[in-house]
C-alpha atoms as a PDB file:
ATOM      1  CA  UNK A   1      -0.065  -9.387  19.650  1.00  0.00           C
ATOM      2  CA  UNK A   2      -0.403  -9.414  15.769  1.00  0.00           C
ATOM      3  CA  UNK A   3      -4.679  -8.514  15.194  1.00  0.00           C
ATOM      4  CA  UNK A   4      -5.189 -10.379  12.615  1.00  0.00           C
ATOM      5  CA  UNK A   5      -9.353  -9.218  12.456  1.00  0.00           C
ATOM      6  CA  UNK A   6      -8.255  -5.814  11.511  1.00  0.00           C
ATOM      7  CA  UNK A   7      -5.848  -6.948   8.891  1.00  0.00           C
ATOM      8  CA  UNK A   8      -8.321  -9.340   7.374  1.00  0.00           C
ATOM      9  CA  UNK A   9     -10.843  -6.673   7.562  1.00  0.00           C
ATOM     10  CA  UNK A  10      -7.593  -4.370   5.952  1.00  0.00           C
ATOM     11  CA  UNK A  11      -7.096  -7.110   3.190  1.00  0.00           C
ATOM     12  CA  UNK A  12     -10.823  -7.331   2.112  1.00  0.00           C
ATOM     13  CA  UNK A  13     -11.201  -3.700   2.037  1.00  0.00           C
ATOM     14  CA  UNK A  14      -8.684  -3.196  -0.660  1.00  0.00           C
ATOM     15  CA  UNK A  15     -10.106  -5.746  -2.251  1.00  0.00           C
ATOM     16  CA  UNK A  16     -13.531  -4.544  -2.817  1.00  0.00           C
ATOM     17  CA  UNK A  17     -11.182  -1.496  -4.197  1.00  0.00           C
ATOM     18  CA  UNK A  18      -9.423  -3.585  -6.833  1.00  0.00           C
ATOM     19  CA  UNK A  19     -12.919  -5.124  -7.744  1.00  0.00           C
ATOM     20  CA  UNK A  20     -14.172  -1.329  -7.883  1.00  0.00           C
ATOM     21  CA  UNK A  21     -11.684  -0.553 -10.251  1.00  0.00           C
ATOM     22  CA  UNK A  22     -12.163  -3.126 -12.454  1.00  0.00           C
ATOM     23  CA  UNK A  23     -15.870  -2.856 -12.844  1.00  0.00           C
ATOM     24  CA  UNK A  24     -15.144   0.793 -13.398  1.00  0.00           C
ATOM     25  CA  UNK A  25     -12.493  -0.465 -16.112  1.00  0.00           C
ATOM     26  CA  UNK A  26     -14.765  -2.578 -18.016  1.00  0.00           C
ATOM     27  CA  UNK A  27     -17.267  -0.086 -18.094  1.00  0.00           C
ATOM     28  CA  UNK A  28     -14.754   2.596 -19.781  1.00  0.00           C
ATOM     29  CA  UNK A  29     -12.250   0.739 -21.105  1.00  0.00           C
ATOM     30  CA  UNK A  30     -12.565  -2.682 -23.136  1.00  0.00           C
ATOM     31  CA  UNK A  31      -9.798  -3.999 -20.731  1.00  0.00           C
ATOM     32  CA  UNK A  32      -9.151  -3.955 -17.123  1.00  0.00           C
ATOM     33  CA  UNK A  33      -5.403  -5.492 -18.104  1.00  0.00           C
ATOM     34  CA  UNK A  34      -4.439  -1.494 -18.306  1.00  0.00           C
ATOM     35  CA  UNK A  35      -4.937  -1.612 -15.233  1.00  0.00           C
ATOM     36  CA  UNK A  36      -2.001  -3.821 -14.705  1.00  0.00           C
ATOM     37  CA  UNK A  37       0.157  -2.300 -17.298  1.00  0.00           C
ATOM     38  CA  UNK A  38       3.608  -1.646 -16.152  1.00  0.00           C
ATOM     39  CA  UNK A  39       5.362   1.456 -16.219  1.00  0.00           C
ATOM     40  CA  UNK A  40       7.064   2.400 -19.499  1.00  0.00           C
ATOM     41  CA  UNK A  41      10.819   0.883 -20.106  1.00  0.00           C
ATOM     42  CA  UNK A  42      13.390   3.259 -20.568  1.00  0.00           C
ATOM     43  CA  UNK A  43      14.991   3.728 -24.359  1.00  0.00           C
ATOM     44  CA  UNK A  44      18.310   3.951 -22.220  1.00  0.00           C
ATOM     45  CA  UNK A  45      19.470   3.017 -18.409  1.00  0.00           C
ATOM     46  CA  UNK A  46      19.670   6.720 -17.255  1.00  0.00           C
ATOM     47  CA  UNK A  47      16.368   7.622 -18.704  1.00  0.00           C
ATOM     48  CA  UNK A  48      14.177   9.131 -16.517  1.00  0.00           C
ATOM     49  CA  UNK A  49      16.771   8.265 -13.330  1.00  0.00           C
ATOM     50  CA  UNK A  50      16.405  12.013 -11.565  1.00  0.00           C
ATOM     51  CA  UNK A  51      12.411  11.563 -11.917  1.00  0.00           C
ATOM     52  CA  UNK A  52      12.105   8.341 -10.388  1.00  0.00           C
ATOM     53  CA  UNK A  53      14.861   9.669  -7.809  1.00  0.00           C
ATOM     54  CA  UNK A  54      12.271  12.498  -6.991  1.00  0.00           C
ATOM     55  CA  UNK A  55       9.654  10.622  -6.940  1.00  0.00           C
ATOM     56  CA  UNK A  56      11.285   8.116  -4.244  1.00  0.00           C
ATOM     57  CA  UNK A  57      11.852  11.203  -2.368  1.00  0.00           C
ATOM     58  CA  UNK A  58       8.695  12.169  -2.167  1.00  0.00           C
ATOM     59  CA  UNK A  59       7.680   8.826  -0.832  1.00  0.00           C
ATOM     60  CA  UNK A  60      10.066   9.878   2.304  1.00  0.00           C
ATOM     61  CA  UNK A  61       8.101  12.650   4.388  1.00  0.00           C
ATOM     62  CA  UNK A  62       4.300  10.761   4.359  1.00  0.00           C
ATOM     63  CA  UNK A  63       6.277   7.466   5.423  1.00  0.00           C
ATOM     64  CA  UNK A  64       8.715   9.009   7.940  1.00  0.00           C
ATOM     65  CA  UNK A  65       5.451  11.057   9.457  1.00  0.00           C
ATOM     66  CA  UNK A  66       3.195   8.410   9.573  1.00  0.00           C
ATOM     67  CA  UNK A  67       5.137   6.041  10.923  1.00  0.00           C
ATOM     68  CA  UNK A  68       6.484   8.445  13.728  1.00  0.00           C
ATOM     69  CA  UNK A  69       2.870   9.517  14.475  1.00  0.00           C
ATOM     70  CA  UNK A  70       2.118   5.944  15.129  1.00  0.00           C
ATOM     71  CA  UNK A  71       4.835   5.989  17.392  1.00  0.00           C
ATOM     72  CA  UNK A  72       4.418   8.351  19.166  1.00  0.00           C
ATOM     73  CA  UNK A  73       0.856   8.288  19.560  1.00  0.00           C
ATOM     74  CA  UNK A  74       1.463   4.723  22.011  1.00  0.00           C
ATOM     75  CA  UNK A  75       4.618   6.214  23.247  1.00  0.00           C
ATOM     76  CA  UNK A  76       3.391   9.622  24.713  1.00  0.00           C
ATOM     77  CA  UNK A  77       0.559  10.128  23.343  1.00  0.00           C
ATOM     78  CA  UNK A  78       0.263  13.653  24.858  1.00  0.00           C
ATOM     79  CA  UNK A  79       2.813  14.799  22.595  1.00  0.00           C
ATOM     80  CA  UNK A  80       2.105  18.381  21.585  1.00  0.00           C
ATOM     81  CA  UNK A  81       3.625  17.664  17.906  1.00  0.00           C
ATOM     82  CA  UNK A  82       1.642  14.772  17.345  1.00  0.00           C
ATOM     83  CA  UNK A  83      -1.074  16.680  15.356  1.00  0.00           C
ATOM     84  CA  UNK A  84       1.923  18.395  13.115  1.00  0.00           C
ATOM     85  CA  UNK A  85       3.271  15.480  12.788  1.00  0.00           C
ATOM     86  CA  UNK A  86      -0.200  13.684  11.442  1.00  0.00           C
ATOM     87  CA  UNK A  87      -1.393  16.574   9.449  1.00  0.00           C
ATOM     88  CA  UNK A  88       2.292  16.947   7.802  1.00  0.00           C
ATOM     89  CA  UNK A  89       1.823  12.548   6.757  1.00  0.00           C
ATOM     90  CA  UNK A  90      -1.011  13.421   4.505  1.00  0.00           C
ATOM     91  CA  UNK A  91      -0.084  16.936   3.095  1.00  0.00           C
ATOM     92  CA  UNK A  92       3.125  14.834   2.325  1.00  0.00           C
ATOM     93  CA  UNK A  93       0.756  12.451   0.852  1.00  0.00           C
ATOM     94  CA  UNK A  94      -1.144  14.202  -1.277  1.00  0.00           C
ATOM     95  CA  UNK A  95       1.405  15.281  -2.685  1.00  0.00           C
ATOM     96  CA  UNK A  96       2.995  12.406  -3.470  1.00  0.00           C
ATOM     97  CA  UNK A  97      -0.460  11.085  -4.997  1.00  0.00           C
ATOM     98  CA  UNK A  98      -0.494  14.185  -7.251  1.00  0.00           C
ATOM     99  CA  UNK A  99       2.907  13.717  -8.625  1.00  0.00           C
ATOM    100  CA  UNK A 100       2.696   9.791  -8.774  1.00  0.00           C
ATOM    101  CA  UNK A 101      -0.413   9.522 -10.685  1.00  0.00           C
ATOM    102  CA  UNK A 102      -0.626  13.006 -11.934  1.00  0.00           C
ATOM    103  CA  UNK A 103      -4.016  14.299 -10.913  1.00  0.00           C
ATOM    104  CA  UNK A 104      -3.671  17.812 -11.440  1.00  0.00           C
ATOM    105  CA  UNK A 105      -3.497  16.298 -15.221  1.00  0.00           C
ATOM    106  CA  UNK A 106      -6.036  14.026 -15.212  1.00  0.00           C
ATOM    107  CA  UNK A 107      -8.137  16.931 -14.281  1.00  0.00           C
ATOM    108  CA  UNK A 108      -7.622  18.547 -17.301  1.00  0.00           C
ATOM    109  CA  UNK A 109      -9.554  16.114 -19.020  1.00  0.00           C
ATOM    110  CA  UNK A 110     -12.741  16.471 -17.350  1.00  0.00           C
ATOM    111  CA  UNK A 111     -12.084  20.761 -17.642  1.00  0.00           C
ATOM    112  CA  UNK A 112     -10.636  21.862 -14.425  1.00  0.00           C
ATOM    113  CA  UNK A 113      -7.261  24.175 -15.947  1.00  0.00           C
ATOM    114  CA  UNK A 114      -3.923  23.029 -14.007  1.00  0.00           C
ATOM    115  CA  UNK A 115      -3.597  26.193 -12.492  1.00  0.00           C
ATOM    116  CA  UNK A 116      -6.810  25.574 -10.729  1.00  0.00           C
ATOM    117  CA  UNK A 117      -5.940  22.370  -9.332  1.00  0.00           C
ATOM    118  CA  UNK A 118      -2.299  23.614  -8.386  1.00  0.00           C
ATOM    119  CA  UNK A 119      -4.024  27.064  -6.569  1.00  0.00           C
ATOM    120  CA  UNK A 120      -6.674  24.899  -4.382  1.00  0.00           C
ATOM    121  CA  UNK A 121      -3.577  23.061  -3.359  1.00  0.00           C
ATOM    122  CA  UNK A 122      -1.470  26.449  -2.470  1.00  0.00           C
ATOM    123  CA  UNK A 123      -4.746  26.968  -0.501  1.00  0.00           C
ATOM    124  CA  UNK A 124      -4.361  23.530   1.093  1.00  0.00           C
ATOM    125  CA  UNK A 125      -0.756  24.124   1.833  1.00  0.00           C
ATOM    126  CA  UNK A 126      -1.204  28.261   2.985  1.00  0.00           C
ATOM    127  CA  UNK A 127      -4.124  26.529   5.872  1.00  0.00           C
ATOM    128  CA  UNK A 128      -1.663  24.003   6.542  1.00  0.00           C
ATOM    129  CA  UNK A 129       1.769  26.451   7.098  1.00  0.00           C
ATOM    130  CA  UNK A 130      -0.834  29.195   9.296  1.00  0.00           C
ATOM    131  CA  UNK A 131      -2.032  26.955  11.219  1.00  0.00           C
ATOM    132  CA  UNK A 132       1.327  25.241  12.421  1.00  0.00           C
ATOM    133  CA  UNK A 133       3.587  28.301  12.014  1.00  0.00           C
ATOM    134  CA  UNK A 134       3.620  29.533  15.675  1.00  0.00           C
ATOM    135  CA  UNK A 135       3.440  26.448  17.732  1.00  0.00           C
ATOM    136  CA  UNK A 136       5.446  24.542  15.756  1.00  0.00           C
ATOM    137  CA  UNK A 137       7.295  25.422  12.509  1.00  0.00           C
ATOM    138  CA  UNK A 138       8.718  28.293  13.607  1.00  0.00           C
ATOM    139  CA  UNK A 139      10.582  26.305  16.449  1.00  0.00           C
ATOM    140  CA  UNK A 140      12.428  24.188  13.493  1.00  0.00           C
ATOM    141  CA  UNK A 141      14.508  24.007  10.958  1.00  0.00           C
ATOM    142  CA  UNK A 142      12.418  25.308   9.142  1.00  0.00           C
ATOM    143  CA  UNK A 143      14.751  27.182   6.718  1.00  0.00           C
ATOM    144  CA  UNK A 144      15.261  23.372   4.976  1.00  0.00           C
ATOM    145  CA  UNK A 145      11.457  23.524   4.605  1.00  0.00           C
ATOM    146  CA  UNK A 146      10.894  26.865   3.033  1.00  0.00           C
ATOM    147  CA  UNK A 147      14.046  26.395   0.805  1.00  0.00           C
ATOM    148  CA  UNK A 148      12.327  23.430  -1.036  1.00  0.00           C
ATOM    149  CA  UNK A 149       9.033  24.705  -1.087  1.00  0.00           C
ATOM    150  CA  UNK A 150      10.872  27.535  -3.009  1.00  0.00           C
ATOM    151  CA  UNK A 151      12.241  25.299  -5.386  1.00  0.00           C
ATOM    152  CA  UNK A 152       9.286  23.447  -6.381  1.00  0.00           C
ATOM    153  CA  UNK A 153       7.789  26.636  -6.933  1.00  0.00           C
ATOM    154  CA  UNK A 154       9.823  27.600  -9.424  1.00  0.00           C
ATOM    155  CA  UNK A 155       9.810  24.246 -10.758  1.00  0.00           C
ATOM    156  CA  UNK A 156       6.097  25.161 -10.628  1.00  0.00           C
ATOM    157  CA  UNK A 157       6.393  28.402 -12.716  1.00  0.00           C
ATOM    158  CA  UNK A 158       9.316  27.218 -14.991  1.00  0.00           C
ATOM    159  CA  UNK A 159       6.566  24.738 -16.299  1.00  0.00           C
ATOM    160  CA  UNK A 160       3.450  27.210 -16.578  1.00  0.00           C
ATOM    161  CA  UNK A 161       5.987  29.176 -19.052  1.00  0.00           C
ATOM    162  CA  UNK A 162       5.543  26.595 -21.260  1.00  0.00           C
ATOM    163  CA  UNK A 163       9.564  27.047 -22.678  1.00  0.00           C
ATOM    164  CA  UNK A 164      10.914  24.393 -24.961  1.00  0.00           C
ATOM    165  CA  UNK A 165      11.324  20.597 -23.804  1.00  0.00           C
ATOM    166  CA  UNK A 166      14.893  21.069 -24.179  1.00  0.00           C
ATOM    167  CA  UNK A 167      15.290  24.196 -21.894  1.00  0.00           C
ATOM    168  CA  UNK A 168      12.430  23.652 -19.651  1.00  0.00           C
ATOM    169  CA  UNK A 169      13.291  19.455 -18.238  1.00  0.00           C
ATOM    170  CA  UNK A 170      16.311  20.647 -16.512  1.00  0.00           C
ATOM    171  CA  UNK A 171      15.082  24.402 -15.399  1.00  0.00           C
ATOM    172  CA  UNK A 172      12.473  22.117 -13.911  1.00  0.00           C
ATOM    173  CA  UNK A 173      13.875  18.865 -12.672  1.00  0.00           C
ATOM    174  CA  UNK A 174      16.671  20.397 -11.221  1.00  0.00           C
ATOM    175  CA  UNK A 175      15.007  22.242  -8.638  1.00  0.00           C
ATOM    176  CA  UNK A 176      12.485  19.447  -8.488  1.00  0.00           C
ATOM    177  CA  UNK A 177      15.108  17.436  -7.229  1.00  0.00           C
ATOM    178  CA  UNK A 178      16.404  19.444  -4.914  1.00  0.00           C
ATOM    179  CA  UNK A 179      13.180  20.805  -3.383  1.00  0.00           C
ATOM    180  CA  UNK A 180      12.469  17.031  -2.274  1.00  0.00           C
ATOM    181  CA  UNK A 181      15.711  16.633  -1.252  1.00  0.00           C
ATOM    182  CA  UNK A 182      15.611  19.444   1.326  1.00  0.00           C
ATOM    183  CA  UNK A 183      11.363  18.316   2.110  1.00  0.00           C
ATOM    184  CA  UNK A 184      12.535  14.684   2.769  1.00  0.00           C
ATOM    185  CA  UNK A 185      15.520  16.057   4.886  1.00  0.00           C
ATOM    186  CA  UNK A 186      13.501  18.602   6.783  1.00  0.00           C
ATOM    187  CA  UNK A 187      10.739  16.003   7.905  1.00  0.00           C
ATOM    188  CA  UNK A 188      13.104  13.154   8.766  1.00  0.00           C
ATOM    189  CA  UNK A 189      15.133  15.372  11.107  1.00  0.00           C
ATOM    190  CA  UNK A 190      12.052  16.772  12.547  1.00  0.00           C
ATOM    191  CA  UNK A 191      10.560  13.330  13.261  1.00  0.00           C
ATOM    192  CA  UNK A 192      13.794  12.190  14.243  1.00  0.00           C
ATOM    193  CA  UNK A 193      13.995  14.484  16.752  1.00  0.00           C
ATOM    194  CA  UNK A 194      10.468  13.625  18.320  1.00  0.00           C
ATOM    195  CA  UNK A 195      10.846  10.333  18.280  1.00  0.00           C
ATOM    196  CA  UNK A 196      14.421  10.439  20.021  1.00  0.00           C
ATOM    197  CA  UNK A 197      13.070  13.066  23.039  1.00  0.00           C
ATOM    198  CA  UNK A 198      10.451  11.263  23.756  1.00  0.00           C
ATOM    199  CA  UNK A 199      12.566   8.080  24.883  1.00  0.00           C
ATOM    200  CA  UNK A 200      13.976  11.172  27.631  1.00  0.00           C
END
């Protein structure tokens, strides 16, 4: 049965968000249309296309995860790999959030260097890998996991070398790409696979 209290309650708290916004808008900014703006249109049709593509990728792992964690959690809740699975949704996440509205950027404005923001969230990530490696990780593919976390570090590094726009977009995209490629694959077959055994 469909509760429609909690989505009511759902639908006026992000309201009282919007409305939060725009008062913080109007205070800033002359007007709270930016707000609305919409994203910039492309000189060209492929313009941008392997961004967007990555950034639809990243969109994958939070999604798969959280939806499988709600699954699972009515389904057998006892599941030892629903905590992974719940912790991995909003690592995935944040993530996404950073590279969507670009926070480790926006940081830079208020004096926090990129390299900050980008080591608290090794940190975040290093807590996150310890803490799962034994019971979990190490029991999975997990050679799809560490191959794009490999590539979006060197994405990482390729862009703290601060080479030429020409050289650096593909030395970084490229392995951009691929990195969430291999992230999206590793959590959909892991969630997959959760899902599926606990129908046995």
């Amino acid at each position: 049965m469909v509760n429609y209290r909690f989505i009511l309650w759902l639908n006026g708290l992000c309201l009282l968000v919007v409305l939060a916004l725009l008062a913080y808008a109007q205070y800033f900014n002359p007007s709270t249309g930016a707000l609305f703006l919409p994203p910039s249109s492309p000189n060209f049709p492929a313009e941008g296309l392997l961004t967007n593509l990555f950034q639809l990728l990243c969109t994958v792992p939070p999604l798969v995860c959280a939806f499988s964690f709600a699954l699972l959690k009515n389904i057998n809740p006892q599941n030892k790999n629903n905590n992974f699975i719940f912790y991995s949704a909003l690592i995935t996440l944040g993530f996404l959030i950073n590279e969507k509205y670009r926070v480790h950027i926006m940081l830079t404005m208020v004096g926090i260097p990129k390299l900050t923001t980008i080591g608290v969230y090794v940190i975040i990530a290093l807590c996150y890998g310890i803490s799962f490696w034994r019971p979990i990780i190490k029991s999975t593919p997990y050679i799809i996991l560490m191959v794009g976390l490999g590539l979006i570090f060197s994405a990482v590094t390729v862009d703290s070398l601060h080479l030429g726009s020409t050289t650096s977009s593909p030395l970084e995209g490229i392995p951009k790409l691929f990195s969430g490629i291999n992230v999206a694959l590793y959590f959909w077959l892991i969630c997959y696979k959760e899902v599926v055994n606990s129908f046995k």
